[in-house]
C-alpha atoms as a PDB file:
ATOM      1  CA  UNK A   1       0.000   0.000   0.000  1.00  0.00           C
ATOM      2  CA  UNK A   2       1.073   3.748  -0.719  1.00  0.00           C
ATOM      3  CA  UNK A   3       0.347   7.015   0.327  1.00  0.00           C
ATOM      4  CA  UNK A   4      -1.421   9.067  -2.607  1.00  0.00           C
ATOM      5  CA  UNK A   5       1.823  11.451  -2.296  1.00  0.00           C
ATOM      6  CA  UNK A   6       4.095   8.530  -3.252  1.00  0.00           C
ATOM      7  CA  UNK A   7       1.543   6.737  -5.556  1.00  0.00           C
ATOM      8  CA  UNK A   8       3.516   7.191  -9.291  1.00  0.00           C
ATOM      9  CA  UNK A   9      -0.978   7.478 -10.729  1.00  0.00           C
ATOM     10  CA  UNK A  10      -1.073   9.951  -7.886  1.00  0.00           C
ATOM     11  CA  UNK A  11      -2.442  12.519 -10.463  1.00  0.00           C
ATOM     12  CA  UNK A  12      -4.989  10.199 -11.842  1.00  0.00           C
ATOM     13  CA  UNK A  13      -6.013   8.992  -8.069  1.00  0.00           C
ATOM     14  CA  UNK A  14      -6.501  12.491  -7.043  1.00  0.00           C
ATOM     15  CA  UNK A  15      -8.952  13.443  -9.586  1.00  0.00           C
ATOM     16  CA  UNK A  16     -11.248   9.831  -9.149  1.00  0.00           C
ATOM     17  CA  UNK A  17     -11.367  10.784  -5.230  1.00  0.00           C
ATOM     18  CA  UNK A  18     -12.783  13.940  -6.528  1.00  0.00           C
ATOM     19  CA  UNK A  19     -15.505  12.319  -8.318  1.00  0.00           C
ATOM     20  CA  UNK A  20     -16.279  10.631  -5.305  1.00  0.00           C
ATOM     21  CA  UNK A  21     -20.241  10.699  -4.379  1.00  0.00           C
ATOM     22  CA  UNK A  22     -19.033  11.317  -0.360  1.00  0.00           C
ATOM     23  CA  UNK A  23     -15.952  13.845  -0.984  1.00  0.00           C
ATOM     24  CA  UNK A  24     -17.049  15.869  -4.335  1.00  0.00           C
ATOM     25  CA  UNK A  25     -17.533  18.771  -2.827  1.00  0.00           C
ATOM     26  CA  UNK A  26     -15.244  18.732   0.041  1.00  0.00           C
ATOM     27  CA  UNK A  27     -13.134  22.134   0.646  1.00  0.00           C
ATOM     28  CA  UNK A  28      -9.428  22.167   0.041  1.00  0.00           C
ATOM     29  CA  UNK A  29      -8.487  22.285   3.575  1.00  0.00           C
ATOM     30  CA  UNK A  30     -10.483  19.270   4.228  1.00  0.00           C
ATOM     31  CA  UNK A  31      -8.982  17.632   1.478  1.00  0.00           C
ATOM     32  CA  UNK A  32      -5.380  18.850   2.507  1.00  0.00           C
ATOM     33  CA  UNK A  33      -6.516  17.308   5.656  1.00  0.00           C
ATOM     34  CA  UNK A  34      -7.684  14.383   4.655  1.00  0.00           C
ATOM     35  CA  UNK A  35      -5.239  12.537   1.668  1.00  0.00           C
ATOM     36  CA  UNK A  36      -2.779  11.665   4.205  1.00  0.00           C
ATOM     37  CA  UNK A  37      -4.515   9.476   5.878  1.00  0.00           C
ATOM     38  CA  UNK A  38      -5.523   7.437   2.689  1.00  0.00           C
ATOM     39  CA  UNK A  39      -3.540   4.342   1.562  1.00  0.00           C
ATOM     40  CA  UNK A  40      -3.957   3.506  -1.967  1.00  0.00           C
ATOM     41  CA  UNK A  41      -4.607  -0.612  -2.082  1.00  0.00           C
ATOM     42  CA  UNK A  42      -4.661  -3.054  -4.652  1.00  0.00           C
ATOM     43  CA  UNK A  43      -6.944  -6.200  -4.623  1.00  0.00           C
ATOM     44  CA  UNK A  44      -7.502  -8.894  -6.848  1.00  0.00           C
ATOM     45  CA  UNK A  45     -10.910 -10.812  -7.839  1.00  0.00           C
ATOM     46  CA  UNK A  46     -12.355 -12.375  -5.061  1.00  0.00           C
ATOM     47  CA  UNK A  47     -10.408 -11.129  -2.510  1.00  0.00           C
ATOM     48  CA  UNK A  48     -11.624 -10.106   1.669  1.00  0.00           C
ATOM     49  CA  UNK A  49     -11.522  -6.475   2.236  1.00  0.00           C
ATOM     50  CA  UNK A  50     -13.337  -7.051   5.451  1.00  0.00           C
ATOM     51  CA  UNK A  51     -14.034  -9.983   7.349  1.00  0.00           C
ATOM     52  CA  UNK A  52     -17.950 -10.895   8.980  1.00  0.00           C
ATOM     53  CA  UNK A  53     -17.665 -10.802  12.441  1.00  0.00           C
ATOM     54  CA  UNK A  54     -14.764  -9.224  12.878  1.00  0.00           C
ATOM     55  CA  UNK A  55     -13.850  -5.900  14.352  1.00  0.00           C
ATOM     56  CA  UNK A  56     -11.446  -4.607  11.952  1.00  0.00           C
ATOM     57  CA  UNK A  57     -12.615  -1.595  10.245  1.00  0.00           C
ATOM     58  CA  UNK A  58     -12.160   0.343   7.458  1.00  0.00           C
ATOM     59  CA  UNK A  59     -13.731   3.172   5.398  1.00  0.00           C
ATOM     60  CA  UNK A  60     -13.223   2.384   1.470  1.00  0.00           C
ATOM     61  CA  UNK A  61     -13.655   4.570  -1.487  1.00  0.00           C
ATOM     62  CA  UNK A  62     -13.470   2.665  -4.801  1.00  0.00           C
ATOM     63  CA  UNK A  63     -10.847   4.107  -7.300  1.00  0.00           C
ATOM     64  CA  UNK A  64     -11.123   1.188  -9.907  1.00  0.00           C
ATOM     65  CA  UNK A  65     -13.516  -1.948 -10.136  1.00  0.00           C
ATOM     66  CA  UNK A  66     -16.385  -3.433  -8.261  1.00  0.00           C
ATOM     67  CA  UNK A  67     -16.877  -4.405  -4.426  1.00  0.00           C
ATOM     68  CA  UNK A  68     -19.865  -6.528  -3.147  1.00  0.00           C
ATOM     69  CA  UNK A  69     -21.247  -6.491   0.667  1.00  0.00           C
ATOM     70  CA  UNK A  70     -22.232 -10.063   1.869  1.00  0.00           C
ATOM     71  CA  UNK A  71     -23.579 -12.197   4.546  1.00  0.00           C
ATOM     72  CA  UNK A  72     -23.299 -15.499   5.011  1.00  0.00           C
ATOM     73  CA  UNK A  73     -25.006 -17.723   7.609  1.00  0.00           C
ATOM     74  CA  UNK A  74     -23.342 -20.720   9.487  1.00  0.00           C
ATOM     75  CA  UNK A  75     -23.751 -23.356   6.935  1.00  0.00           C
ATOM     76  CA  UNK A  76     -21.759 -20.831   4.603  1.00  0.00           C
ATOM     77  CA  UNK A  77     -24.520 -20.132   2.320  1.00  0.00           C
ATOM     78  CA  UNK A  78     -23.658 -16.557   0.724  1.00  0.00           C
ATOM     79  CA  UNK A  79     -26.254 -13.779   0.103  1.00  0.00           C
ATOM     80  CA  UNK A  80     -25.390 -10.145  -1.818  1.00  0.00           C
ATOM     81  CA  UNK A  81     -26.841  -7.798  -0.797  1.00  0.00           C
ATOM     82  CA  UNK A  82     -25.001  -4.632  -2.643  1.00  0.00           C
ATOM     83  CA  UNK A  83     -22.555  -3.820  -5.404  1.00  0.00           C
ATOM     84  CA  UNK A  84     -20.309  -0.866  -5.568  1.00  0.00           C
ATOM     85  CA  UNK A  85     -18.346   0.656  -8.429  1.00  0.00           C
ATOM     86  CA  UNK A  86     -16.204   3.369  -8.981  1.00  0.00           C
ATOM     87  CA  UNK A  87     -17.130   6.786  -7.329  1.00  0.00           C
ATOM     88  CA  UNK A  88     -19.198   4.958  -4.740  1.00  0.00           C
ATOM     89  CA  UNK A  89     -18.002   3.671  -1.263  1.00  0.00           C
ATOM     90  CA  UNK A  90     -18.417   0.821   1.347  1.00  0.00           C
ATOM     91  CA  UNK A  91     -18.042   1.416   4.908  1.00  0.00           C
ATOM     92  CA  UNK A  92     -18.251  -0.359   8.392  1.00  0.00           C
ATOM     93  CA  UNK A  93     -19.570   3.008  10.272  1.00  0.00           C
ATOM     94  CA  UNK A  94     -22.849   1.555  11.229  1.00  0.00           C
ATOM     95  CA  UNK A  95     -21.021  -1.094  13.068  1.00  0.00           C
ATOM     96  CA  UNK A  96     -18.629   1.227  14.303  1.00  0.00           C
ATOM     97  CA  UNK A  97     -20.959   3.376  15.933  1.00  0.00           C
ATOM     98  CA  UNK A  98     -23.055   0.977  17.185  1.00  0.00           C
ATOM     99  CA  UNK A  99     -19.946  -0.850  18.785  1.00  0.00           C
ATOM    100  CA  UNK A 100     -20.444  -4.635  17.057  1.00  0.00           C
ATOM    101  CA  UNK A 101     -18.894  -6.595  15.502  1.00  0.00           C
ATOM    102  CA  UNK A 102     -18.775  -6.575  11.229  1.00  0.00           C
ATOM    103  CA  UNK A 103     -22.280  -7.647  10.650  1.00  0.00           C
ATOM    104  CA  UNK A 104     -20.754  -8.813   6.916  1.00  0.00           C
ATOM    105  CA  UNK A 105     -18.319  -8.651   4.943  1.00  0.00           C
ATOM    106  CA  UNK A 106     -17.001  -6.893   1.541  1.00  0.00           C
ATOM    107  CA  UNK A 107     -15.425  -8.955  -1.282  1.00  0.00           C
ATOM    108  CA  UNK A 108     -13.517  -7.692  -4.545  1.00  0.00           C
ATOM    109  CA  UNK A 109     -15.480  -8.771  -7.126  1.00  0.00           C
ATOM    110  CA  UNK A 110     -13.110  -7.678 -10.118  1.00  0.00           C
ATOM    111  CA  UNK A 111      -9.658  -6.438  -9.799  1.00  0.00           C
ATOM    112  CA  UNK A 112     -10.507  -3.309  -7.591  1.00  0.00           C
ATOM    113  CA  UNK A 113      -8.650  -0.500  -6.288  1.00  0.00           C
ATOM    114  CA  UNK A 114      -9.321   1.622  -3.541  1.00  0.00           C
ATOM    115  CA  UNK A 115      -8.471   4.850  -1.163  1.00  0.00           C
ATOM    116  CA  UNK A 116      -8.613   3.663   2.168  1.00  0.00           C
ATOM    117  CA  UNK A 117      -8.597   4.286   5.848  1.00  0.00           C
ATOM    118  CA  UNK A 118      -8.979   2.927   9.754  1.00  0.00           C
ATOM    119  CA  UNK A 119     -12.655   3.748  10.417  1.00  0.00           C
ATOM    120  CA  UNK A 120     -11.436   5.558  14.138  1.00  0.00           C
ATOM    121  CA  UNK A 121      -9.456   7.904  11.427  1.00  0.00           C
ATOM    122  CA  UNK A 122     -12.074   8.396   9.681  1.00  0.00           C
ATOM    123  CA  UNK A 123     -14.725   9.216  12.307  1.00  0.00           C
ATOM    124  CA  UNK A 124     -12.381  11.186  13.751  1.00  0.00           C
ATOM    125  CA  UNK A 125     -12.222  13.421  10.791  1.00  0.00           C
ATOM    126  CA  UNK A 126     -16.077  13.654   9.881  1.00  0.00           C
ATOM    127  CA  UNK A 127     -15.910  15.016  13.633  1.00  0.00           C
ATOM    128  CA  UNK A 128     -14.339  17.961  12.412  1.00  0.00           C
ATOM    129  CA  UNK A 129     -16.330  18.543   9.544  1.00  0.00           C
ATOM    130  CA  UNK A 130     -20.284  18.352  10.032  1.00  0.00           C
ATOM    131  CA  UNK A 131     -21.399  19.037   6.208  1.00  0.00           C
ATOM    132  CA  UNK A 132     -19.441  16.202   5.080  1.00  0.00           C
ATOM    133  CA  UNK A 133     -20.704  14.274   7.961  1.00  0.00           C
ATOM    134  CA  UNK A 134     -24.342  15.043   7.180  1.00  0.00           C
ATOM    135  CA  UNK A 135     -23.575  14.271   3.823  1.00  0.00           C
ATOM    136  CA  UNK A 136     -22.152  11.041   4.738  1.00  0.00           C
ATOM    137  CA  UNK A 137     -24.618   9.661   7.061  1.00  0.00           C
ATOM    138  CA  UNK A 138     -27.554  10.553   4.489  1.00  0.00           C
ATOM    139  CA  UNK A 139     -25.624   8.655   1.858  1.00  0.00           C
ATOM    140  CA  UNK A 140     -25.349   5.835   4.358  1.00  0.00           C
ATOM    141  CA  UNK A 141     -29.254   6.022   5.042  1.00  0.00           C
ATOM    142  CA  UNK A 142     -29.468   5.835   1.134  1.00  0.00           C
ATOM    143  CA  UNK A 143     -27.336   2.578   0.767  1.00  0.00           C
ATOM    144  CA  UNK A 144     -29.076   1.101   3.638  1.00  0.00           C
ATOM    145  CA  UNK A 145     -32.430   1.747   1.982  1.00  0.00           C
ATOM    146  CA  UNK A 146     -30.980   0.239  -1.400  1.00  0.00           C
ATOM    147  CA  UNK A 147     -29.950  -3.100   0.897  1.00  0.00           C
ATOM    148  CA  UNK A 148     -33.735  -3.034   2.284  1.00  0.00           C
ATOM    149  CA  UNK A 149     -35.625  -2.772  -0.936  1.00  0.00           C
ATOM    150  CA  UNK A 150     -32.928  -5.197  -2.709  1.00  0.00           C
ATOM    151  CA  UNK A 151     -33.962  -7.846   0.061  1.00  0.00           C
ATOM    152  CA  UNK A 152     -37.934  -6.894  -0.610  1.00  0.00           C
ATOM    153  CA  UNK A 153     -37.445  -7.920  -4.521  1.00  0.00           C
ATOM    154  CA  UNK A 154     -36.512 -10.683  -3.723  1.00  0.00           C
ATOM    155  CA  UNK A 155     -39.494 -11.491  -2.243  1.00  0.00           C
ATOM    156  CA  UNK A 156     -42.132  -9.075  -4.329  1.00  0.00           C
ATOM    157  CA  UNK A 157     -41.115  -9.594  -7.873  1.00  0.00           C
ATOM    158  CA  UNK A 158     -40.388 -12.469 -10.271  1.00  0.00           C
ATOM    159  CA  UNK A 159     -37.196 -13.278 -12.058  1.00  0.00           C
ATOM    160  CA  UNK A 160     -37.617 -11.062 -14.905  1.00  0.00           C
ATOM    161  CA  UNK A 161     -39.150  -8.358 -12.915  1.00  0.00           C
ATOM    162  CA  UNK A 162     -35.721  -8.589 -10.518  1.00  0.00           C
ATOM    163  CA  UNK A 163     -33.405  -8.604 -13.820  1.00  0.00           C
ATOM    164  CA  UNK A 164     -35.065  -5.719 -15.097  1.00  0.00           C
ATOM    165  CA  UNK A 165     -35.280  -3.765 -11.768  1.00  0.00           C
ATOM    166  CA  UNK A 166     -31.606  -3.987 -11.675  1.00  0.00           C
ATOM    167  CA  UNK A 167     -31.137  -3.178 -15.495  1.00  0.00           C
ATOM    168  CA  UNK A 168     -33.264   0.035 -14.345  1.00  0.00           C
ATOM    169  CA  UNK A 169     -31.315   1.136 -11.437  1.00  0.00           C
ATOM    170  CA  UNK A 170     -27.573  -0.222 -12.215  1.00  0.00           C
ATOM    171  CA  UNK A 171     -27.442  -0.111 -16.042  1.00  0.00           C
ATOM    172  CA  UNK A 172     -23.684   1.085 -15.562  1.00  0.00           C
ATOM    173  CA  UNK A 173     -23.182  -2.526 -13.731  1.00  0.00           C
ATOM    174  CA  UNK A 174     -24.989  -4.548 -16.240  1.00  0.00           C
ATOM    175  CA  UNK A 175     -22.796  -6.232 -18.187  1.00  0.00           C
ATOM    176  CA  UNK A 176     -19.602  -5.470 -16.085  1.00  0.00           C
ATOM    177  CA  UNK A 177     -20.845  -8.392 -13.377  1.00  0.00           C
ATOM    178  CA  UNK A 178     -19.865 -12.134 -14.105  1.00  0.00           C
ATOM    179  CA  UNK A 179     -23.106 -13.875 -14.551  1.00  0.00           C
ATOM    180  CA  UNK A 180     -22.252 -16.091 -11.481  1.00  0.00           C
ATOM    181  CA  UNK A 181     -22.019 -13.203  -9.188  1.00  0.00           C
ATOM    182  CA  UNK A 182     -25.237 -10.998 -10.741  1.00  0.00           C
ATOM    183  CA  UNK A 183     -27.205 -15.072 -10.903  1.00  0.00           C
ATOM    184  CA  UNK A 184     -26.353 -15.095  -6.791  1.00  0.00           C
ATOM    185  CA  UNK A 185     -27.714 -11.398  -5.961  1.00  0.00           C
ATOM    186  CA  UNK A 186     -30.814 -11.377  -8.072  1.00  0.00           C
ATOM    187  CA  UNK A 187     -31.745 -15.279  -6.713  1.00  0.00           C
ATOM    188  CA  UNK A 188     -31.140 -17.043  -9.752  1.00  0.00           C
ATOM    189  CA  UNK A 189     -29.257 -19.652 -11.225  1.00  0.00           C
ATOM    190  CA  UNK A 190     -26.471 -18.828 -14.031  1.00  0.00           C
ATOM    191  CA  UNK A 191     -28.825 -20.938 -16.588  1.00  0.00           C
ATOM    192  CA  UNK A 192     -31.710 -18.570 -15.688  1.00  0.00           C
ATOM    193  CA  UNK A 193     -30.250 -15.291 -15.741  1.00  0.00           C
ATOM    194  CA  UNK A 194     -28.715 -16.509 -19.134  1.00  0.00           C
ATOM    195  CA  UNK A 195     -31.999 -17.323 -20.525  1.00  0.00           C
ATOM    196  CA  UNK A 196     -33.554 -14.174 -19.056  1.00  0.00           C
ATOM    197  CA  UNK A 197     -31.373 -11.935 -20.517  1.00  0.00           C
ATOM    198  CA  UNK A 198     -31.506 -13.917 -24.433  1.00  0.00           C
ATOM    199  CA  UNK A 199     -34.990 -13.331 -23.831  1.00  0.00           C
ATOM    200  CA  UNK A 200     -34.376  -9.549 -23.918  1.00  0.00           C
ATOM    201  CA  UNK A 201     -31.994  -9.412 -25.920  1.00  0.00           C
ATOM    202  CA  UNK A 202     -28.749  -8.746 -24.284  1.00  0.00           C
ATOM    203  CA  UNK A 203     -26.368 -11.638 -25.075  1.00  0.00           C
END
């Protein structure tokens, strides 16, 4: 891992952070505050960001690729229950403040690269900036809602009324998620999805 100082895409990294949904319209102060505490990391497909049930924490803001939040119960059976690309984040803050344990965990889904910092760092900061914080915890509220209704479709709407809910609100993820992983979060198997989406058209 490197500091964004001594990262040789430092250039490049600065200006994705700025597209960032959370720190677009951060100050420069906050940002001169701020980019020192972020380590640049690398991560390839499949790998653990963040362990379930652990209390290791982290704040992540996605540079390059795709992350996925799961659960998984004691048998090991997997569910997703988000994906997250480039400008959005992932987070353990709700578990943070509420003082648990990780209640899942998050998984590189492609090769992914992230900023990244210790969520005590990063709590600490949002201390000393409450618009960013209010902006923060409202885009938490949002991703938490988008976990809630995800889990509702499941139950609410058929398999080609989940495939095209998620065609309708991620259409810059369709296409860029291996049918395995997209089969698992919408509740079907690879054969379906594969026959769903010949169906409409989109080989």
């Amino acid at each position: 891992m490197l500091s964004i100082d001594t990262h040789p895409q430092r250039n490049t990294i600065r200006l994705q952070l700025k597209q960032s949904l959370v720190l677009s319209n951060m100050p420069a102060l906050a940002w001169s505050e701020l980019e020192p505490l972020l380590e640049i990391a690398d991560f390839g497909k499949s790998d653990l960001l963040v362990r379930q049930g652990h209390s290791a924490m982290e704040q992540f803001f996605i540079l390059d690729g795709i992350l996925k939040r799961v659960v998984s119960d004691a048998k090991g059976k997997e569910m997703i229950l988000r994906f997250a690309a480039e400008t959005d984040m992932d987070t353990s803050y709700a578990a943070w403040r509420l003082g648990t344990p990780m209640p899942y965990s998050i998984v590189a889904v492609t090769k992914v690269r992230v900023a990244k910092l210790s969520m005590q760092h990063w709590v600490e900061f949002l201390e000393c900036h409450a618009a960013l914080k209010a902006h923060f915890e409202y885009e938490i509220m949002s991703l938490m809602s988008e976990v809630m209704a995800h889990t509702i479709t499941l139950h609410l709407l058929d398999a080609p009324g989940r495939l095209a809910r998620f065609k309708r609100k991620h259409q810059d993820l369709f296409g860029r998620i291996p049918k395995k992983e997209l089969a698992s979060y919408l509740n079907l198997t690879p054969e379906t999805l594969s026959r769903l989406k010949r169906r409409g058209g989109n080989n």
